[in-house]
PDB file of N, CA and C in Angstrom:
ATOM      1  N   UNK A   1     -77.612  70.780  -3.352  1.00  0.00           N
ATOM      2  CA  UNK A   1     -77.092  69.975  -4.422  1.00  0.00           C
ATOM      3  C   UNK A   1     -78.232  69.607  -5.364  1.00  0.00           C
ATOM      4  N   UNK A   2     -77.690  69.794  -6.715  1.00  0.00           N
ATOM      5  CA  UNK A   2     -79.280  69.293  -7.821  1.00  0.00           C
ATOM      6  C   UNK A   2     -79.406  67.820  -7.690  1.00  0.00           C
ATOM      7  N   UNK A   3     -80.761  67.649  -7.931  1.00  0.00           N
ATOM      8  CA  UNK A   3     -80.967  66.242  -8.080  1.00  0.00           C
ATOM      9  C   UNK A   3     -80.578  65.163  -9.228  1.00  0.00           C
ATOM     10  N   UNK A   4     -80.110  64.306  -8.573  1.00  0.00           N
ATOM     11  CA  UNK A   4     -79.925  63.150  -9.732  1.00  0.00           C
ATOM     12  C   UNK A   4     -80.574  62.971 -11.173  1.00  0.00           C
ATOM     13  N   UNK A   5     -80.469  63.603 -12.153  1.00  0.00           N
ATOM     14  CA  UNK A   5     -81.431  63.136 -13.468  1.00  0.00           C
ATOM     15  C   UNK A   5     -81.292  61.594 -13.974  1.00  0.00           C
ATOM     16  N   UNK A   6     -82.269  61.094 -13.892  1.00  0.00           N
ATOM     17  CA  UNK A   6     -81.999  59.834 -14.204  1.00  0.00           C
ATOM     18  C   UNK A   6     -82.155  59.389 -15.709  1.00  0.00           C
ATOM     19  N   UNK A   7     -81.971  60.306 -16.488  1.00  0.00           N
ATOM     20  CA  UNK A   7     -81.764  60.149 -18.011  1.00  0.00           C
ATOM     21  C   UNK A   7     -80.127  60.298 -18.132  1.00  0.00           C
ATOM     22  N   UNK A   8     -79.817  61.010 -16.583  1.00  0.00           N
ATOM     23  CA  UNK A   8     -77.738  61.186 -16.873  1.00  0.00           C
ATOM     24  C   UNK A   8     -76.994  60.176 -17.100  1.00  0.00           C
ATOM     25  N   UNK A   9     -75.880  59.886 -17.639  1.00  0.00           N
ATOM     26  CA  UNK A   9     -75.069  58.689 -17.777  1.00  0.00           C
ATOM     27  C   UNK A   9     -74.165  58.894 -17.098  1.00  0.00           C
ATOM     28  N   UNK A  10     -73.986  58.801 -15.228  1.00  0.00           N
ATOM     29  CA  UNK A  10     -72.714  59.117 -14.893  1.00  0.00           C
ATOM     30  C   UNK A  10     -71.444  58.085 -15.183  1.00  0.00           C
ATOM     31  N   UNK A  11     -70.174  58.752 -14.392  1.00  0.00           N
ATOM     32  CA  UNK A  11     -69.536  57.855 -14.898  1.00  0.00           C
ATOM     33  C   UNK A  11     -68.536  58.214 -13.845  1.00  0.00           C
ATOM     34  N   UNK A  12     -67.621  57.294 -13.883  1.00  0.00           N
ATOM     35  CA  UNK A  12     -66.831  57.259 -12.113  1.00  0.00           C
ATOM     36  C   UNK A  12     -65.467  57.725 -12.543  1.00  0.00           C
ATOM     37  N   UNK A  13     -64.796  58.784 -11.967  1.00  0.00           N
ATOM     38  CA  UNK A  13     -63.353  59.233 -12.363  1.00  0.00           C
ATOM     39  C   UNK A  13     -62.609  58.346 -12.761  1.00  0.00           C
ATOM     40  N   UNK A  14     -62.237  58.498 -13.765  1.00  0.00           N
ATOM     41  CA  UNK A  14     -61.021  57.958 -14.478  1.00  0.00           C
ATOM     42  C   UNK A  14     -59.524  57.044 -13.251  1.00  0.00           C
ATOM     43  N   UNK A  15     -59.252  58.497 -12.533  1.00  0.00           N
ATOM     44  CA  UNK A  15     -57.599  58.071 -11.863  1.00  0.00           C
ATOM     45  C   UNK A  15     -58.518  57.341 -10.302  1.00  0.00           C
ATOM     46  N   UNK A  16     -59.712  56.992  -9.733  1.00  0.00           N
ATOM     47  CA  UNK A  16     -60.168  56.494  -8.588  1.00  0.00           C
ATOM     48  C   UNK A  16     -59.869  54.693  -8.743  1.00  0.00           C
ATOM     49  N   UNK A  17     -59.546  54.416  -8.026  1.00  0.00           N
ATOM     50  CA  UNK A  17     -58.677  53.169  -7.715  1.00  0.00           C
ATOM     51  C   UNK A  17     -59.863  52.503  -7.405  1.00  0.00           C
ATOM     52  N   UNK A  18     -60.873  51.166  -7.906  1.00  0.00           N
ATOM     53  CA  UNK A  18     -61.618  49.959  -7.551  1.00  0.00           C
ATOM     54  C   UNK A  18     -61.097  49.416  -7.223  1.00  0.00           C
ATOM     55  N   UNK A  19     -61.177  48.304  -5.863  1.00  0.00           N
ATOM     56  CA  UNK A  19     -60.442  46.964  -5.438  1.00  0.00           C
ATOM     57  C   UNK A  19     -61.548  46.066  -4.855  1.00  0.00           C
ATOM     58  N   UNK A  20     -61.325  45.196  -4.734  1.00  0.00           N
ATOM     59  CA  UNK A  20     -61.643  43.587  -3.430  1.00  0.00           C
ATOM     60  C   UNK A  20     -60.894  43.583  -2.943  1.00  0.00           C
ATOM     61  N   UNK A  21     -60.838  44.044  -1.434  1.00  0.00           N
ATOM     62  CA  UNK A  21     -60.067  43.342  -0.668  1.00  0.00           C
ATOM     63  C   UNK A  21     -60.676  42.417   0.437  1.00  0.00           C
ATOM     64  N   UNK A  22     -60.315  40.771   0.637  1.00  0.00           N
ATOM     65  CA  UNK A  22     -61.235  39.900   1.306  1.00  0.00           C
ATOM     66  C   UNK A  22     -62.197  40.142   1.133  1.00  0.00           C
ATOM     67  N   UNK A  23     -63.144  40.494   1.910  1.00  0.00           N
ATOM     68  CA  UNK A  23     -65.269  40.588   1.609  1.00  0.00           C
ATOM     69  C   UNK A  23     -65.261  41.733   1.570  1.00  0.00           C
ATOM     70  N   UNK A  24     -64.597  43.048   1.351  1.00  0.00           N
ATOM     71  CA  UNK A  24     -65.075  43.965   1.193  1.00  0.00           C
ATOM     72  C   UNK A  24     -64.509  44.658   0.012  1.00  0.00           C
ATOM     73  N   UNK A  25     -64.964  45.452  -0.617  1.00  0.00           N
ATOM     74  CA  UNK A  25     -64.622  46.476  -1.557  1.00  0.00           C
ATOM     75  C   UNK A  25     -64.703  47.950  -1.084  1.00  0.00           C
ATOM     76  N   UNK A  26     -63.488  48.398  -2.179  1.00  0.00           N
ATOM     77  CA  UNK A  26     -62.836  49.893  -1.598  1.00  0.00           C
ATOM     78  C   UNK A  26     -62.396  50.650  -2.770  1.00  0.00           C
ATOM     79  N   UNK A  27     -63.136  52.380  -2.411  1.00  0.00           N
ATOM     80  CA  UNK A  27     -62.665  53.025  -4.067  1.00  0.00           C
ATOM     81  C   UNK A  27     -61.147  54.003  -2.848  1.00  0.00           C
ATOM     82  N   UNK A  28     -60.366  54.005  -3.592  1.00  0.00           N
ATOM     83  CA  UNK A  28     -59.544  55.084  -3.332  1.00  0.00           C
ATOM     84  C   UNK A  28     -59.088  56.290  -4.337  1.00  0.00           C
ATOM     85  N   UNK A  29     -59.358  57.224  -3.373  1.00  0.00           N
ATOM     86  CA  UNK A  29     -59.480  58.215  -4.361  1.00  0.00           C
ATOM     87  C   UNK A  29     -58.375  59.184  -4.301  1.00  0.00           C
ATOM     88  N   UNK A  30     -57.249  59.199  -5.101  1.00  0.00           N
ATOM     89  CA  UNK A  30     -55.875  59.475  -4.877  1.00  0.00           C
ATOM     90  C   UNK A  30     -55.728  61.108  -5.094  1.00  0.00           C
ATOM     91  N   UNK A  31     -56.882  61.972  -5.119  1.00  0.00           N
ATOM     92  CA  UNK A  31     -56.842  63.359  -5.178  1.00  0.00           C
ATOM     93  C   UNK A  31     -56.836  63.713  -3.574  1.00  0.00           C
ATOM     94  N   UNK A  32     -58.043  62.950  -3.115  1.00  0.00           N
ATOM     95  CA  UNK A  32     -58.061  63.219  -1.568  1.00  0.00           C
ATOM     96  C   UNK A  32     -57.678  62.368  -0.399  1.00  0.00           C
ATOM     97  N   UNK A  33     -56.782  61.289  -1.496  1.00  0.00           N
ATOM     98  CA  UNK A  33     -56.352  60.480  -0.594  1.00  0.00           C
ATOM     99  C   UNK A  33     -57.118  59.500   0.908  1.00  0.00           C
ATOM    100  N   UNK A  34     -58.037  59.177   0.220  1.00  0.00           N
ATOM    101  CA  UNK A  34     -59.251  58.949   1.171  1.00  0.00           C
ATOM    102  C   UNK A  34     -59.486  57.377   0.304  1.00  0.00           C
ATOM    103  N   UNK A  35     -59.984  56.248   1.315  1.00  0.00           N
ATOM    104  CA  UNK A  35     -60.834  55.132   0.935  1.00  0.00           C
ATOM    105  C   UNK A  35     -62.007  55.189   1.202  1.00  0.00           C
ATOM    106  N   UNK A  36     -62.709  54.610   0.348  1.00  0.00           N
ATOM    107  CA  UNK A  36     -64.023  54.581   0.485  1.00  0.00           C
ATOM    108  C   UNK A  36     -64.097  53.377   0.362  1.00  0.00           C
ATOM    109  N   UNK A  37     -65.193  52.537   1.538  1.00  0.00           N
ATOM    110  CA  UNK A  37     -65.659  50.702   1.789  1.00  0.00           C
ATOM    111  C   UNK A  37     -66.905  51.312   0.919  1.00  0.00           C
ATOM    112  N   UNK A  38     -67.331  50.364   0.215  1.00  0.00           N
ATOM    113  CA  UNK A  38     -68.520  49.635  -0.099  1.00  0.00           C
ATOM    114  C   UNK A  38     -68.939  48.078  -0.051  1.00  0.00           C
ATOM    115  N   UNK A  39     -70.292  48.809   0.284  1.00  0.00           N
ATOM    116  CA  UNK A  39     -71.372  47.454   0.558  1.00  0.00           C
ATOM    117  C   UNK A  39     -71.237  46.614  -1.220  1.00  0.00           C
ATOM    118  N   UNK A  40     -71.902  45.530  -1.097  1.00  0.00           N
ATOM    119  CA  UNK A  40     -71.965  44.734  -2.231  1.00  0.00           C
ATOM    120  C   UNK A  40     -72.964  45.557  -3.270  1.00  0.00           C
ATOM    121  N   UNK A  41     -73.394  45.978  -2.888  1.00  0.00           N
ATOM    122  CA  UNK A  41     -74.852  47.031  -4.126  1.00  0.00           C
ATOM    123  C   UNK A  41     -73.582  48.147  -4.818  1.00  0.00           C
ATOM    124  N   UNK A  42     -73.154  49.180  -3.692  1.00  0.00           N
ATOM    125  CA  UNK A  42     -72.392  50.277  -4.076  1.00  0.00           C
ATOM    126  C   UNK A  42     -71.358  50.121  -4.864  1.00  0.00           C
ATOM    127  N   UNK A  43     -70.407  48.542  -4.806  1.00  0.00           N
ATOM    128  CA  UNK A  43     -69.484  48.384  -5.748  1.00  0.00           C
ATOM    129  C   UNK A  43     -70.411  47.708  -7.261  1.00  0.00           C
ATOM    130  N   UNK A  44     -71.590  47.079  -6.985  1.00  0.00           N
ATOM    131  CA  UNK A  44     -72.103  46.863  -8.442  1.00  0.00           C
ATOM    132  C   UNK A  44     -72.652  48.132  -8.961  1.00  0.00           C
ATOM    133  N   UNK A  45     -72.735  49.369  -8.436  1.00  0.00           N
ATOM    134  CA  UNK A  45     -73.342  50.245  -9.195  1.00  0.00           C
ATOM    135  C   UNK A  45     -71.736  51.072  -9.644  1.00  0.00           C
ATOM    136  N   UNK A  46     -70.686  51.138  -9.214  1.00  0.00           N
ATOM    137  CA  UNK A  46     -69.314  51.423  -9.325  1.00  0.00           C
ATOM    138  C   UNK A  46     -68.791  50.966 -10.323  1.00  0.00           C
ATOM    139  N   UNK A  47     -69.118  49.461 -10.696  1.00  0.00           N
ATOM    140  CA  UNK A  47     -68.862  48.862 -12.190  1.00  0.00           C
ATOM    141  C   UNK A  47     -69.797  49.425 -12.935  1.00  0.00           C
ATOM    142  N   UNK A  48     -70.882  49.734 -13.221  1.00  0.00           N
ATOM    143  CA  UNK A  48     -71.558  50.263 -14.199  1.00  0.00           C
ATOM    144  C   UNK A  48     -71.780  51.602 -14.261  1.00  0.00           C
ATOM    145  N   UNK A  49     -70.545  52.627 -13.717  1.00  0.00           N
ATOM    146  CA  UNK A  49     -70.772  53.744 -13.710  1.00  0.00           C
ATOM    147  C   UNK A  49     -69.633  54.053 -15.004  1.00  0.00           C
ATOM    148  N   UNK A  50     -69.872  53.670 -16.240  1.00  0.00           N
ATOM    149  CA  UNK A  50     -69.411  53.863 -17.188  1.00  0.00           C
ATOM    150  C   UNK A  50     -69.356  54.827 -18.094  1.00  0.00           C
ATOM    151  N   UNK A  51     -70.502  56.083 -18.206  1.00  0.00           N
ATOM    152  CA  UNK A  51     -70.992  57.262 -18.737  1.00  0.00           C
ATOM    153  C   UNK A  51     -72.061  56.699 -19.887  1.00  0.00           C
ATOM    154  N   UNK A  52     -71.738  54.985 -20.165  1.00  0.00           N
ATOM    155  CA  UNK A  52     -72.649  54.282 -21.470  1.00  0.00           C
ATOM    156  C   UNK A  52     -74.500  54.371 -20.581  1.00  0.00           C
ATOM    157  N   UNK A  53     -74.638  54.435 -18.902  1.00  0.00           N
ATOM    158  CA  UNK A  53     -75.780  53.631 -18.778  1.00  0.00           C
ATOM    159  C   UNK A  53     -76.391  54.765 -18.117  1.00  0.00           C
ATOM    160  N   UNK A  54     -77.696  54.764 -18.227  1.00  0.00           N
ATOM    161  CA  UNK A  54     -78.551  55.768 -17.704  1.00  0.00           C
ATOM    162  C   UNK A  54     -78.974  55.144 -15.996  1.00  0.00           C
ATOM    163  N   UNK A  55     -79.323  55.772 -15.263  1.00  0.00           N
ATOM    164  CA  UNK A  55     -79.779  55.697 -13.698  1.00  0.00           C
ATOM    165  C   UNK A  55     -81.289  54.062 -13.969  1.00  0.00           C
ATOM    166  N   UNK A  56     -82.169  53.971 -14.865  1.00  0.00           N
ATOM    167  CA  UNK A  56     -82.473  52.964 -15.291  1.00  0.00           C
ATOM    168  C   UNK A  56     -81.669  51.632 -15.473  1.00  0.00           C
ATOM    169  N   UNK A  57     -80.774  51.779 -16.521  1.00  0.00           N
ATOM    170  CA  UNK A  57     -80.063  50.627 -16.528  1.00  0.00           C
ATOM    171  C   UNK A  57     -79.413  50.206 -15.550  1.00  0.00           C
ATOM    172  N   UNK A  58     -78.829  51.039 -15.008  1.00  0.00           N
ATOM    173  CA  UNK A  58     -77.980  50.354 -14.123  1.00  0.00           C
ATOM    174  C   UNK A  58     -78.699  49.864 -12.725  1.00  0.00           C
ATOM    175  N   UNK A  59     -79.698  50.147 -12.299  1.00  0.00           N
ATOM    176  CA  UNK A  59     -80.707  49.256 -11.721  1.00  0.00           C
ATOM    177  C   UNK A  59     -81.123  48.424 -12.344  1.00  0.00           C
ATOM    178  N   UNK A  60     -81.424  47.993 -13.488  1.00  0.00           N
ATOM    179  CA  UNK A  60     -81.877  46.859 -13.758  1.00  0.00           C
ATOM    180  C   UNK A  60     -80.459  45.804 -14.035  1.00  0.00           C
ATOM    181  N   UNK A  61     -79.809  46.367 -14.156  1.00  0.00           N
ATOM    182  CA  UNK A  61     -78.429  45.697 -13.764  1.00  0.00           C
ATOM    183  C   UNK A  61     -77.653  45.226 -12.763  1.00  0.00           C
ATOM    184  N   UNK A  62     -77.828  46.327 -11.579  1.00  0.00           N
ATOM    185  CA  UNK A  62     -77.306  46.225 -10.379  1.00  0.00           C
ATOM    186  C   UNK A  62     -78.593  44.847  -9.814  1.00  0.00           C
ATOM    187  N   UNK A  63     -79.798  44.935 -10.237  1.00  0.00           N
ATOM    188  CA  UNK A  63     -80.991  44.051  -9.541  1.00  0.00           C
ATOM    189  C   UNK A  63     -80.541  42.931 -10.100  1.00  0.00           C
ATOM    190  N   UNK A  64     -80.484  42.069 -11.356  1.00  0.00           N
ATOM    191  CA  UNK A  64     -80.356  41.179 -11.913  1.00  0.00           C
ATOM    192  C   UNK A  64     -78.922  40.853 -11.351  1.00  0.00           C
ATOM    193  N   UNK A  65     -78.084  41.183 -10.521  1.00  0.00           N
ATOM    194  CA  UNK A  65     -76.839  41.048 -10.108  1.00  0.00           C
ATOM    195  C   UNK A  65     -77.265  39.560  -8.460  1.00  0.00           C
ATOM    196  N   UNK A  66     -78.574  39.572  -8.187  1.00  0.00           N
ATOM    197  CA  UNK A  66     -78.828  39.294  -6.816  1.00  0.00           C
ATOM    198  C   UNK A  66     -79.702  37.932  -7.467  1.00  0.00           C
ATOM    199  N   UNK A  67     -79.677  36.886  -6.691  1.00  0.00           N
ATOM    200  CA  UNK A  67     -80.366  35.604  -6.772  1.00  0.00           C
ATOM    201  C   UNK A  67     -81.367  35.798  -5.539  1.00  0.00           C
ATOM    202  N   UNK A  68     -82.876  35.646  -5.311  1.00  0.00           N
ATOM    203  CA  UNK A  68     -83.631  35.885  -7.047  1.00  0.00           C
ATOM    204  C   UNK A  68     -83.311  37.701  -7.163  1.00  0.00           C
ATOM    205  N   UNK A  69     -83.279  37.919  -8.546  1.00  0.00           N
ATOM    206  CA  UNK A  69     -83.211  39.689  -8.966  1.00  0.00           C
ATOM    207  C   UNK A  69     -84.068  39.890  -8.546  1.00  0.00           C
ATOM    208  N   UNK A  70     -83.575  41.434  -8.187  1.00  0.00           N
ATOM    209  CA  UNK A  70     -84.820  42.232  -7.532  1.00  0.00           C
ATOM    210  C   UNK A  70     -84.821  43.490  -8.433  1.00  0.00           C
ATOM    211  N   UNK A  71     -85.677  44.030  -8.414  1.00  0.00           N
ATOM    212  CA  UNK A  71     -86.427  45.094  -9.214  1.00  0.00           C
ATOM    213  C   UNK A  71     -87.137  46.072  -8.922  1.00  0.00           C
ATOM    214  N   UNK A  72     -88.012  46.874  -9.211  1.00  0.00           N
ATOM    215  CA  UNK A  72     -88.547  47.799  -8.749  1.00  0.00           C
ATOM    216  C   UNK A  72     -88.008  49.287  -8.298  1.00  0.00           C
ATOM    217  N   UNK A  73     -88.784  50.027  -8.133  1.00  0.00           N
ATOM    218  CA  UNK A  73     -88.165  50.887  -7.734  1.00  0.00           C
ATOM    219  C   UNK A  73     -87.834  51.071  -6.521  1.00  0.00           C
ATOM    220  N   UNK A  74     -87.626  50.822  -5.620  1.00  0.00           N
ATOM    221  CA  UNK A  74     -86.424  50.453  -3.970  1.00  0.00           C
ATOM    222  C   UNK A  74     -85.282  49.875  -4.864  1.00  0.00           C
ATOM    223  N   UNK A  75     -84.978  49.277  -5.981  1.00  0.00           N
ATOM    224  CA  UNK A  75     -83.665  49.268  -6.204  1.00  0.00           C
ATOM    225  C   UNK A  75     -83.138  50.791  -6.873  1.00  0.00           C
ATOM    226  N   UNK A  76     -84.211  50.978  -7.952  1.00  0.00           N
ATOM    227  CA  UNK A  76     -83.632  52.573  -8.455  1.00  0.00           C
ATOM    228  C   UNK A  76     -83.357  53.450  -7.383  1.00  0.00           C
ATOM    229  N   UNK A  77     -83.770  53.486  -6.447  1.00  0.00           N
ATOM    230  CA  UNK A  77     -84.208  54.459  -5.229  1.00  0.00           C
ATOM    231  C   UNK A  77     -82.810  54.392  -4.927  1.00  0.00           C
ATOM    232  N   UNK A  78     -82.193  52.733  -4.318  1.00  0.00           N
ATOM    233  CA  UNK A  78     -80.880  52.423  -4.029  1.00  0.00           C
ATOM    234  C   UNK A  78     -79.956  52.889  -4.705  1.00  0.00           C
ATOM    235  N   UNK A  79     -79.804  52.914  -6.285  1.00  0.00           N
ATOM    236  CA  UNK A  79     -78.732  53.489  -6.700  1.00  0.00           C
ATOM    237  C   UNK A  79     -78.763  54.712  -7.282  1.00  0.00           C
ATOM    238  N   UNK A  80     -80.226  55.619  -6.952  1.00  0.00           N
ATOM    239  CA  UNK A  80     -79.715  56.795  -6.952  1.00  0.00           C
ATOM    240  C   UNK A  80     -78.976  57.272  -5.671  1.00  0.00           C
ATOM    241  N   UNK A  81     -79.314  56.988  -4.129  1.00  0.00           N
ATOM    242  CA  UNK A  81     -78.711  57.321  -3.242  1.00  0.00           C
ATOM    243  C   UNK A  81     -77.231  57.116  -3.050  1.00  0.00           C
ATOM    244  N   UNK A  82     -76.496  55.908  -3.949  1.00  0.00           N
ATOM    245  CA  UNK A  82     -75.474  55.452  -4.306  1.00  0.00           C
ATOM    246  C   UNK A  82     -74.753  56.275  -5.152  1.00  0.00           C
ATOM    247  N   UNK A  83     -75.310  56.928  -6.269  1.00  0.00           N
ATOM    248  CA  UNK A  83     -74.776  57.944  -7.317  1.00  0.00           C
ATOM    249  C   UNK A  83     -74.990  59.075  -6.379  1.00  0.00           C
ATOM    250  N   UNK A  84     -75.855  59.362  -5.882  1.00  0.00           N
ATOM    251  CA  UNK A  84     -75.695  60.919  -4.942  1.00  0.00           C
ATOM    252  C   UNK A  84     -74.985  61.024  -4.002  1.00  0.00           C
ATOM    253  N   UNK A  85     -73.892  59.747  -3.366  1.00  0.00           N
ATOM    254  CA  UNK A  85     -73.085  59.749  -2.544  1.00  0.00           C
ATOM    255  C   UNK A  85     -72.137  59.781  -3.032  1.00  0.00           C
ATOM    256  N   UNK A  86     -71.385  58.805  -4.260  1.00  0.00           N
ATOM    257  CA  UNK A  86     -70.370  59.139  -5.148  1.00  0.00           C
ATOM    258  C   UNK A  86     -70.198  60.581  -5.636  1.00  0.00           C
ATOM    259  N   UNK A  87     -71.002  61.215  -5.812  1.00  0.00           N
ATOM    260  CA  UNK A  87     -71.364  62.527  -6.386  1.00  0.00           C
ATOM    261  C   UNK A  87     -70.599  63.462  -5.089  1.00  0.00           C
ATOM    262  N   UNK A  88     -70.972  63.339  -4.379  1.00  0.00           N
ATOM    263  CA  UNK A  88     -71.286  64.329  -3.062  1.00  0.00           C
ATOM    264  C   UNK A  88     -69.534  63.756  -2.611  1.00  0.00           C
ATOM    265  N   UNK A  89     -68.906  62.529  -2.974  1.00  0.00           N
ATOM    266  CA  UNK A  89     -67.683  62.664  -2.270  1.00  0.00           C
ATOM    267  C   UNK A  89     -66.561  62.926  -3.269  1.00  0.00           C
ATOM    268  N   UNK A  90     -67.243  63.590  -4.315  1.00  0.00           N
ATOM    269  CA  UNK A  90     -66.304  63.894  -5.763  1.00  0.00           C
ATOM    270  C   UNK A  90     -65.888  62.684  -6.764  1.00  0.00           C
ATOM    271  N   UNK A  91     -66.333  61.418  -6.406  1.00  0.00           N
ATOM    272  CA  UNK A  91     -65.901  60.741  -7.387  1.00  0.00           C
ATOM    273  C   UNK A  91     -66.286  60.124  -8.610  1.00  0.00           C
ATOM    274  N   UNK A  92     -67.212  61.081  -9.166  1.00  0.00           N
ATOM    275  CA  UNK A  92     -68.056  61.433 -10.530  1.00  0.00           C
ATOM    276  C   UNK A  92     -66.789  62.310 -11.391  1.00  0.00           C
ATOM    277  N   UNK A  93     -66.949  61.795 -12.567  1.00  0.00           N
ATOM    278  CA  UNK A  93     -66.531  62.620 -13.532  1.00  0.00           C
ATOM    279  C   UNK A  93     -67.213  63.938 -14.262  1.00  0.00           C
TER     280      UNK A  93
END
């Protein structure tokens, strides 16, 4: 699989279902009929998978999401592994 470019603007399928349910969050993805749980990081990088934000922003977005924000790159690191899992279970546009 190619690597993540982090100048890309991904962006999360259109028809994939976001929810809260109680403490957890869940994408369902009605092609393969499959849920996907996410952790609290994976659904903030899920909201900003808009096609507007580059692999940058949305770490500095997803970081500023946490009291105190965190930064650096172990967060970029985090949501590229986050976009390469969305990626890898088809639910990239």
């Amino acid at each position: 699989m190619e690597q993540l470019n982090r100048s890309a603007h991904p962006r999360g399928r259109d028809d994939v279902v976001f929810r809260q349910l109680d403490e957890e969050w869940v994408l369902f993805d009605p092609v393969t009929d499959r849920l996907h749980a996410l952790n609290l990081t994976a659904a903030l990088v899920w909201t900003h998978l808009t096609g507007e934000l580059g692999v940058p922003e949305i770490a500095d977005a997803v970081g500023k999401s946490f009291t105190p924000p965190v930064e650096g790159e172990r967060v970029v690191a985090d949501v590229e592994a986050t976009i390469e899992r969305f990626r890898g279970e088809g639910l990239l546009a």
